[in-house]
Protein backbone atom coordinates (compact mmCIF):
# COMPACT_ATOMS: atom_id res chain seq x y z
CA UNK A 1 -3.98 27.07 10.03
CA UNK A 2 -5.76 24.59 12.03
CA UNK A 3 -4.38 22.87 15.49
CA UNK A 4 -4.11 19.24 15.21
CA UNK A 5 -4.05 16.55 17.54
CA UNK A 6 -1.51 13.39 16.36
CA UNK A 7 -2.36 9.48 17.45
CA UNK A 8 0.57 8.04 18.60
CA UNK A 9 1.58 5.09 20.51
CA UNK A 10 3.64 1.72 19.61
CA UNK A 11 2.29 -0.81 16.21
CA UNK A 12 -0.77 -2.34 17.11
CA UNK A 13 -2.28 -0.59 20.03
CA UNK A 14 -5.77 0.37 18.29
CA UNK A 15 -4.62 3.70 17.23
CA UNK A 16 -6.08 3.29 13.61
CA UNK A 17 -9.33 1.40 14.47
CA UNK A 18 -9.76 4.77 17.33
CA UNK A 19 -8.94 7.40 14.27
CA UNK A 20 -11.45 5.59 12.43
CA UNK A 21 -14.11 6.07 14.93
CA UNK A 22 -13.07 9.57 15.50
CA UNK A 23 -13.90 10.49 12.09
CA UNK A 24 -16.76 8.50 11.43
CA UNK A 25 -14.72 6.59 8.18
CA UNK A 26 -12.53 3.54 7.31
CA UNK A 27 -9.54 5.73 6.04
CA UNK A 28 -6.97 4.02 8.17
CA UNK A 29 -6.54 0.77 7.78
CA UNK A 30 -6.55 -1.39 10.69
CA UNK A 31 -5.34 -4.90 10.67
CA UNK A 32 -3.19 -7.26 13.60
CA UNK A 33 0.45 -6.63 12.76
CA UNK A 34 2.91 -3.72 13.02
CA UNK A 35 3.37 -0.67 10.56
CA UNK A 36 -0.40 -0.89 9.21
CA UNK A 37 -0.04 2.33 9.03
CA UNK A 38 2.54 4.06 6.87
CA UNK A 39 1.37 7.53 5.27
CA UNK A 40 -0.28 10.01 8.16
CA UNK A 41 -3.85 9.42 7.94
CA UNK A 42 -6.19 13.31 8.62
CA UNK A 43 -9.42 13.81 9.80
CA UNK A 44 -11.76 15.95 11.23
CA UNK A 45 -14.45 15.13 14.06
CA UNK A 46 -17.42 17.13 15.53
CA UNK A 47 -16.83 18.20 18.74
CA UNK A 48 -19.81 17.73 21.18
CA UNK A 49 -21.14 20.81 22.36
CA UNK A 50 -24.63 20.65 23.73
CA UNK A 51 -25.01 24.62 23.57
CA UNK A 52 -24.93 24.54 19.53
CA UNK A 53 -28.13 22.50 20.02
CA UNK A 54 -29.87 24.67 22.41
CA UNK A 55 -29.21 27.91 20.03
CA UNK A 56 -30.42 25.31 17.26
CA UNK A 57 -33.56 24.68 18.79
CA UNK A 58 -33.60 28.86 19.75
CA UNK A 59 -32.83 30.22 16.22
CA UNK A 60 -34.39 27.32 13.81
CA UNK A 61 -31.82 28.43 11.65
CA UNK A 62 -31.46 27.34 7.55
CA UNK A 63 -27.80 26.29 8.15
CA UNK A 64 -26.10 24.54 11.31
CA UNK A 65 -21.71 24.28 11.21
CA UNK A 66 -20.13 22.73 14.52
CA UNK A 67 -17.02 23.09 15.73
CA UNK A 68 -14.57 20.67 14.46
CA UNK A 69 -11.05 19.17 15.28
CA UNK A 70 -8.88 17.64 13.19
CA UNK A 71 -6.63 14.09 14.43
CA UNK A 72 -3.60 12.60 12.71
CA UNK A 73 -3.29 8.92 12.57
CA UNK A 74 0.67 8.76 12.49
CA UNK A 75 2.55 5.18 11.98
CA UNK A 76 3.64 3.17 15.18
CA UNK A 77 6.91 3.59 16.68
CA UNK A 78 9.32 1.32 17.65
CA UNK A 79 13.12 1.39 19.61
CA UNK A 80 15.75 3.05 17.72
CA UNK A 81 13.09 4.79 15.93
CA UNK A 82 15.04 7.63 16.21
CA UNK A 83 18.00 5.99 14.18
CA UNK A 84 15.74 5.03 11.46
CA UNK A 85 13.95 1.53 13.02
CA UNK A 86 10.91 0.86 11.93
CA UNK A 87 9.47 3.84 10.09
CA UNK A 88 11.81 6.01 12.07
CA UNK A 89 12.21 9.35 10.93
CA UNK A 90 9.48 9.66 8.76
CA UNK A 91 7.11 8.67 12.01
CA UNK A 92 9.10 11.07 14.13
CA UNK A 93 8.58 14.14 11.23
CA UNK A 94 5.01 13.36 11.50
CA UNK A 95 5.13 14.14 15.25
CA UNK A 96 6.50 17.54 14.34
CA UNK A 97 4.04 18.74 12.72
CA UNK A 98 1.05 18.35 14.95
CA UNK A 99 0.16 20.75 18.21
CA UNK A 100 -0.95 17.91 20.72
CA UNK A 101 -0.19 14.05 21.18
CA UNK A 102 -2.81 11.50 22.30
CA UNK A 103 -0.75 8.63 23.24
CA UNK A 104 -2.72 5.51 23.22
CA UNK A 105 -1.03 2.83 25.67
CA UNK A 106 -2.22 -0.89 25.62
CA UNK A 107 -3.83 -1.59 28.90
CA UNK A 108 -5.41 -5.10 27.76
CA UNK A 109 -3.73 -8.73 27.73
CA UNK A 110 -5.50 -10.88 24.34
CA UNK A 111 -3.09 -13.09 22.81
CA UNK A 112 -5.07 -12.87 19.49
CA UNK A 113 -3.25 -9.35 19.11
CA UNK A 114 0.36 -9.18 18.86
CA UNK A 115 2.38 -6.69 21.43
CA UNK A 116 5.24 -5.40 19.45
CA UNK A 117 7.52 -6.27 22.66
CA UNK A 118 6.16 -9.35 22.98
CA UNK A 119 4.08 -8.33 26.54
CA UNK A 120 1.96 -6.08 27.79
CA UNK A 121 3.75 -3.16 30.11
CA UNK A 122 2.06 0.36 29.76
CA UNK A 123 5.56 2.00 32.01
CA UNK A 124 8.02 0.33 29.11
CA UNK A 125 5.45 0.89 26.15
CA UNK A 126 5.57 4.90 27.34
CA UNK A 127 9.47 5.07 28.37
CA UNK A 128 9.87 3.70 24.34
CA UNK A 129 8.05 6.41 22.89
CA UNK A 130 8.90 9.26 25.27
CA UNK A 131 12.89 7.93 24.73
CA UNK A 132 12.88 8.11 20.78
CA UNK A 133 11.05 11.54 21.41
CA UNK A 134 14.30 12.62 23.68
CA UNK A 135 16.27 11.37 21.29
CA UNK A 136 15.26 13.03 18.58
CA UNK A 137 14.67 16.20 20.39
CA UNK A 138 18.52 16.09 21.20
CA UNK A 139 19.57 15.74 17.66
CA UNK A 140 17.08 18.84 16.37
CA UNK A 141 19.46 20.98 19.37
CA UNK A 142 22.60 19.42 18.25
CA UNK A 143 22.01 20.66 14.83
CA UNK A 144 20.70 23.88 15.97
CA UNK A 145 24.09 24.54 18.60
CA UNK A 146 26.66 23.92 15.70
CA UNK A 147 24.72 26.94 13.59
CA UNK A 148 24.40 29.19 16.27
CA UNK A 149 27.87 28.66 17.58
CA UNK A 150 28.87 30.36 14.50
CA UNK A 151 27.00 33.44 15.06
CA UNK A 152 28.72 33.36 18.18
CA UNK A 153 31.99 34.21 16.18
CA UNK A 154 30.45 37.00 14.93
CA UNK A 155 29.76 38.23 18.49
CA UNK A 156 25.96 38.10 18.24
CA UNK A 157 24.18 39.32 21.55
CA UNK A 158 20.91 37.05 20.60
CA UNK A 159 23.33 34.24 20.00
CA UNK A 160 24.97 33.97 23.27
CA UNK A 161 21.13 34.09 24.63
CA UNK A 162 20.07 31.29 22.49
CA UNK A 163 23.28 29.27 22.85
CA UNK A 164 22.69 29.16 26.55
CA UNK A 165 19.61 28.14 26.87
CA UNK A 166 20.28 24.92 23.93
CA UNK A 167 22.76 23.81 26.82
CA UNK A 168 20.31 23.84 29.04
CA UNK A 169 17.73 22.21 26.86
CA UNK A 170 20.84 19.48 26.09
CA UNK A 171 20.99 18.86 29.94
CA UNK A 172 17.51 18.52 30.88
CA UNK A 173 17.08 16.14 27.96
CA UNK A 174 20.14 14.23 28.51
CA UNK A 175 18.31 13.12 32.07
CA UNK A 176 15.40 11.82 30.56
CA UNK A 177 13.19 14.55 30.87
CA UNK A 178 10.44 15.66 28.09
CA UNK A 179 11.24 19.50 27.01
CA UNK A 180 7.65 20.53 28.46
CA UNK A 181 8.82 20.48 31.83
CA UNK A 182 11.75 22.87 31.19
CA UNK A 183 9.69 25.59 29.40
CA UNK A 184 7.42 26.05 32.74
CA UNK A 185 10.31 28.00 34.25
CA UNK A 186 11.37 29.56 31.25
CA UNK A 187 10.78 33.80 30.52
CA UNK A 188 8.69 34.61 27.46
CA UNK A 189 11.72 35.01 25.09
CA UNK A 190 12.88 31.79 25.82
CA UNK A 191 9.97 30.51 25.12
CA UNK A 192 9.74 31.94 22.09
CA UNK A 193 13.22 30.60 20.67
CA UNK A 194 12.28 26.90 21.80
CA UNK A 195 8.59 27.51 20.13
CA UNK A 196 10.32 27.36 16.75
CA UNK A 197 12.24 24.85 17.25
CA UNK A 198 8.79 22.68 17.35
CA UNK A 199 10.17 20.20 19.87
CA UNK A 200 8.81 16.73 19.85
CA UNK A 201 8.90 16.55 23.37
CA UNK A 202 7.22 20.13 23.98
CA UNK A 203 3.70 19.12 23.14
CA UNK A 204 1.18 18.79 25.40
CA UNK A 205 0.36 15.08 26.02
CA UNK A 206 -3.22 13.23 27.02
CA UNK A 207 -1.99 9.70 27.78
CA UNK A 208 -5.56 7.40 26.41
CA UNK A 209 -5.58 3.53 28.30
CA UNK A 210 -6.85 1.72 25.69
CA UNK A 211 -8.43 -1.50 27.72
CA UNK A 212 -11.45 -4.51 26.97
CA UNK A 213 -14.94 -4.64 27.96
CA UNK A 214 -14.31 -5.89 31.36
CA UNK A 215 -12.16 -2.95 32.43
CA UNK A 216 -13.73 0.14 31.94
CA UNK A 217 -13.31 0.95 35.06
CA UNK A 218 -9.96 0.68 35.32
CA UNK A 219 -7.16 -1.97 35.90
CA UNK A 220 -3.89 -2.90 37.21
CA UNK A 221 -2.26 -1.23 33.81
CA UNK A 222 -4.72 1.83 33.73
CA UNK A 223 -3.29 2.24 37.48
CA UNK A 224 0.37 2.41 35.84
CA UNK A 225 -0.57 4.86 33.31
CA UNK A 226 -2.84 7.14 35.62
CA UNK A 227 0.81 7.60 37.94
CA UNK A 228 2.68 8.29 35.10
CA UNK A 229 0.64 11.16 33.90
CA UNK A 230 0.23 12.05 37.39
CA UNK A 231 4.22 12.31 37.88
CA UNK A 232 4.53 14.28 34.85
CA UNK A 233 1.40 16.48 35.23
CA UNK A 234 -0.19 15.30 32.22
CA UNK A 235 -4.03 13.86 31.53
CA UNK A 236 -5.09 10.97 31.46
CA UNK A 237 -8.27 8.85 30.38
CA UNK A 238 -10.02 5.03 30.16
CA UNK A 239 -11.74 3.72 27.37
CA UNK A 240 -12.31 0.53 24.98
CA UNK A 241 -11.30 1.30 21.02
CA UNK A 242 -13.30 -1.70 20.35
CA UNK A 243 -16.44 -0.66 22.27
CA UNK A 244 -16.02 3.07 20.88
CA UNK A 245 -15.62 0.95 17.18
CA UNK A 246 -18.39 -0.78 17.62
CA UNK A 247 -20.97 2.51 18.61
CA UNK A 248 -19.30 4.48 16.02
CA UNK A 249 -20.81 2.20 13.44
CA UNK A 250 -24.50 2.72 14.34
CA UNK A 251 -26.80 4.53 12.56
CA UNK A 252 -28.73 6.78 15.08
CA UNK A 253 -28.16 8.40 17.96
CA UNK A 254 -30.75 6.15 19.56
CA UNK A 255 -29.67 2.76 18.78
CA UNK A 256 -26.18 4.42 20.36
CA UNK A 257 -27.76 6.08 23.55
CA UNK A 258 -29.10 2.10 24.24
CA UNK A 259 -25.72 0.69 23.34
CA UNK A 260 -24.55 3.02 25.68
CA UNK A 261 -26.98 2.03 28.52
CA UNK A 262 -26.29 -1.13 27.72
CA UNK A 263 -22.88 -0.36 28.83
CA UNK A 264 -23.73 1.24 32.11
CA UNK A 265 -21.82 4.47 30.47
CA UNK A 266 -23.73 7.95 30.33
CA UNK A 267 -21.42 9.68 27.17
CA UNK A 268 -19.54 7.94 24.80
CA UNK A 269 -15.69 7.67 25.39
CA UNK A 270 -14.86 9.53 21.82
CA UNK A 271 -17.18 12.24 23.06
CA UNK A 272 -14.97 12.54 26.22
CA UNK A 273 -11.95 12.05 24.01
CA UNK A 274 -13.00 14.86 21.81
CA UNK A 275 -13.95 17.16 24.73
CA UNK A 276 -10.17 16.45 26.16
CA UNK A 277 -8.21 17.09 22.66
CA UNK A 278 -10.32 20.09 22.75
CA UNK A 279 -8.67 21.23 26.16
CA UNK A 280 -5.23 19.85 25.11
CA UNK A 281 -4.97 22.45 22.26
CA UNK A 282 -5.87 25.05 24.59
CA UNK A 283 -8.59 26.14 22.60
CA UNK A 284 -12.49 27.98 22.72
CA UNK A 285 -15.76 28.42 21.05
CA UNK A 286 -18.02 31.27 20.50
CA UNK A 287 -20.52 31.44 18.23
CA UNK A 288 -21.88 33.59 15.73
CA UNK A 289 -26.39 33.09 15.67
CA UNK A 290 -29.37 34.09 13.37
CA UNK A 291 -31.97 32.65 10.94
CA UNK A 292 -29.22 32.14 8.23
CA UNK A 293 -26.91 30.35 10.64
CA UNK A 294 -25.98 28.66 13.73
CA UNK A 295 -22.00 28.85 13.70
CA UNK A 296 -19.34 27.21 16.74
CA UNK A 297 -15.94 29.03 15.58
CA UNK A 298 -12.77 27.67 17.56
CA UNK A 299 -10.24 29.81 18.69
CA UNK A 300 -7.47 29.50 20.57
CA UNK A 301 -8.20 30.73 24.87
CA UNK A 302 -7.47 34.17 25.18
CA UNK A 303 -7.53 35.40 21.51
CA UNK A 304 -8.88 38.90 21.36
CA UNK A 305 -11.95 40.58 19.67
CA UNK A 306 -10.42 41.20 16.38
CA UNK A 307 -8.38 37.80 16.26
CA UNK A 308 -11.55 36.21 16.70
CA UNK A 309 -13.44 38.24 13.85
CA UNK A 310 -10.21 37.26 11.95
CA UNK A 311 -11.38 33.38 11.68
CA UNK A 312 -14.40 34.46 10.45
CA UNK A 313 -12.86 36.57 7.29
CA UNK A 314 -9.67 38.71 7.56
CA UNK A 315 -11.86 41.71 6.10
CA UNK A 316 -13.52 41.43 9.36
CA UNK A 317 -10.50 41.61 11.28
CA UNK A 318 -8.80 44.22 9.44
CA UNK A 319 -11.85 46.55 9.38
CA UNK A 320 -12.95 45.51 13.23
CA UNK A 321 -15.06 48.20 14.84
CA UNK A 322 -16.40 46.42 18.03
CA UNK A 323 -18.22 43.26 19.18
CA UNK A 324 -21.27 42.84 20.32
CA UNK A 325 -21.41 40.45 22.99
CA UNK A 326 -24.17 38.23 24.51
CA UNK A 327 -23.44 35.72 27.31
CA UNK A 328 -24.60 31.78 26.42
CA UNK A 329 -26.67 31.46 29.42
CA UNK A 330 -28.25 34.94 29.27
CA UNK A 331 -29.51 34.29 25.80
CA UNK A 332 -30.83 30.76 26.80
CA UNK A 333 -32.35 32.07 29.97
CA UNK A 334 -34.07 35.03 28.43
CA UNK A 335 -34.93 33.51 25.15
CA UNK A 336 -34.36 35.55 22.45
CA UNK A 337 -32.10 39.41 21.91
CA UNK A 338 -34.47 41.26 22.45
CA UNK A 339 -35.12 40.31 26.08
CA UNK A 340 -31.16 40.66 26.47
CA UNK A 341 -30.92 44.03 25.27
CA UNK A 342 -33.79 44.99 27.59
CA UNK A 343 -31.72 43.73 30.78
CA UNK A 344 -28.61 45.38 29.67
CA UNK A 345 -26.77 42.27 29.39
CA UNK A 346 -25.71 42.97 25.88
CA UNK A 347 -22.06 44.18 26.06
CA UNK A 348 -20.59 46.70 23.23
CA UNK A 349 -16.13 45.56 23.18
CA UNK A 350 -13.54 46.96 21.57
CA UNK A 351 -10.30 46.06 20.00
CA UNK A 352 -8.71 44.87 23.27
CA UNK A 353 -11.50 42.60 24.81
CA UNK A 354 -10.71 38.68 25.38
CA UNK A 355 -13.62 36.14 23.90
CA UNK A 356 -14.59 33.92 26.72
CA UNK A 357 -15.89 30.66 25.72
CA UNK A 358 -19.60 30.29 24.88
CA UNK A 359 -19.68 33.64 23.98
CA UNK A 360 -21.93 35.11 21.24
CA UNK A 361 -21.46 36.95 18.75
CA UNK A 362 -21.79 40.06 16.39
CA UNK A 363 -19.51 41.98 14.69
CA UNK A 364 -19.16 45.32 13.79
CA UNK A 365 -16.91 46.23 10.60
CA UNK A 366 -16.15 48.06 8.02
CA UNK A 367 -14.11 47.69 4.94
């Protein structure tokens, strides 16, 4: 199953026009008043890695597949969303099922676009969102206490362990605070049990200021947003939807590395976007490299040898002998396999060895 990131942020904040971008198409429409969006829209984008290039350019190979991630476009969200305003529930379900939010906030005043609250105020536009989320979150424990309380009756040991900690989940939410920051302190079982409750609030967040041409640098609201996400530990990042709309439309890289220099910018905010969604979902690549093909594979950090032959075919995993391993920068450096063998750089792994990113690849099965 793939990890997906899901747009989210209040009606009217640029969230489809960035999707849109993202993924290089018009699926989600994008017009100036709430609830454009309705149905979740899914997409994949490329994600920028210079080093599938350089083994490109090393290999000349007959077939080239990046690594890709996929982004949800999910309907905005309004107060009471959790009681069924707005799109309500079926926004909130949407939520559930993705691994990572990117939670565009409105950091631009144009009275041409309509703010949802009537004004621009990136601290009350978050505290919405993160409230319904709360809200929500308490509800899914609610529901979850009155079931285990009756294997309670029935004097279940893993009960009374899972009952406890929904109290304490109850209280932590009850003062406002997002799940995530209770599950730092938590042992690995506990963990575990609040993993499948899929939490709305236990996602890992990247808050994106969403501001005009003049601010790229920053303003007064980017300021707001950067101490938020500061306070709670989370990322945070500047860019223009309207800008990244606009380069997302040209046809060659060239006409977009001048638009971009035009811009005084040196990488494309979806590129840095990408990169950061990338990080969010805790996740790698190593590659796989001949004549036949240049392949990224993504994997999530700290997935072992077999896990990782596994995404290539489950034969592979099931049959996994050992990995051959090369180092990105020893290949580059020394040109071609050969010359790494010769050094001794190439390293022969077994079934308990960790893939590091930029690894590359070979491996050894049999079936």
């Amino acid at each position: 199953m793939s990890l997906k990131c899901g747009i989210v942020g209040l009606p009217n904040v640029g969230k489809s026009t960035l999707f849109n971008a993202l993924t290089s198409s018009q699926n989600a429409e994008a017009s100036n008043y709430p609830f454009c969006t309705i149905d979740p829209n899914i997409g994949s984008a490329i994600v920028p890695d210079n080093r599938v290039k350089e083994l490109v350019n090393l290999y000349n190979p007959a077939k080239v597949i990046p690594s890709v991630i996929e982004f949800v476009d999910i309907a905005g969200l309004v107060k009471g969303a959790s009681k069924g305003e707005g799109l309500g529930n079926q926004f909130l379900s949407h939520i559930r099922e993705v691994d990572a939010i990117i939670h565009i906030v409105r950091c631009f005043d144009d009275s041409n676009i309509v703010h949802v609250e009537g004004e621009v105020n990136p601290e009350n536009d978050i505290e919405t969102i993160e409230t319904e989320l709360i809200l929500k979150d308490f509800e899914t424990i609610e529901k979850r206490s009155e079931r285990v309380q009756k294997l309670l009756k029935a004097n279940d040991k893993n009960a009374k362990i899972e009952f406890e900690l929904l109290e304490k989940i109850k209280s932590h939410l009850d003062g406002g605070r997002l799940v995530k920051y209770l599950t730092m302190n938590l042992n690995d079982n506990e963990k575990f049990i609040i993993e499948r409750l899929h939490l709305l609030t236990n996602k890992p967040v990247l808050y994106v200021c969403n501001v005009d041409e003049s601010s790229l640098g920053g303003n007064e609201y980017t300021e707001t947003v950067k101490r938020i996400s500061e306070k709670e530990g989370a990322n945070y990042m500047i860019l223009s939807v309207q800008i990244e709309s606009e380069i997302a439309q040209l046809d060659s890289e060239t006409d977009k590395t001048e638009f971009l220099q035009s811009m005084g910018l040196q990488e494309s905010g979806l590129n840095r976007l990408i990169k950061e969604a990338f990080k969010l979902l805790d996740l790698i690549t190593f590659f796989t490299a001949g004549e036949k093909e240049v392949h990224a594979w993504t994997i999530i950090k700290n997935s072992t040898a077999p896990q990782a032959a596994g995404k290539i075919h489950t034969d592979f995993e099931k049959g996994f002998i050992r990995a051959e391993i090369m180092q990105y920068d020893d290949l580059i450096r020394l040109k071609n396999e050969s010359a790494v063998k010769e050094k001794g750089l190439l390293k022969i792994e077994g079934k308990d060895y960790i893939i590091q990113d930029g690894d590359v690849v070979h491996f050894r099965f049999n079936v």
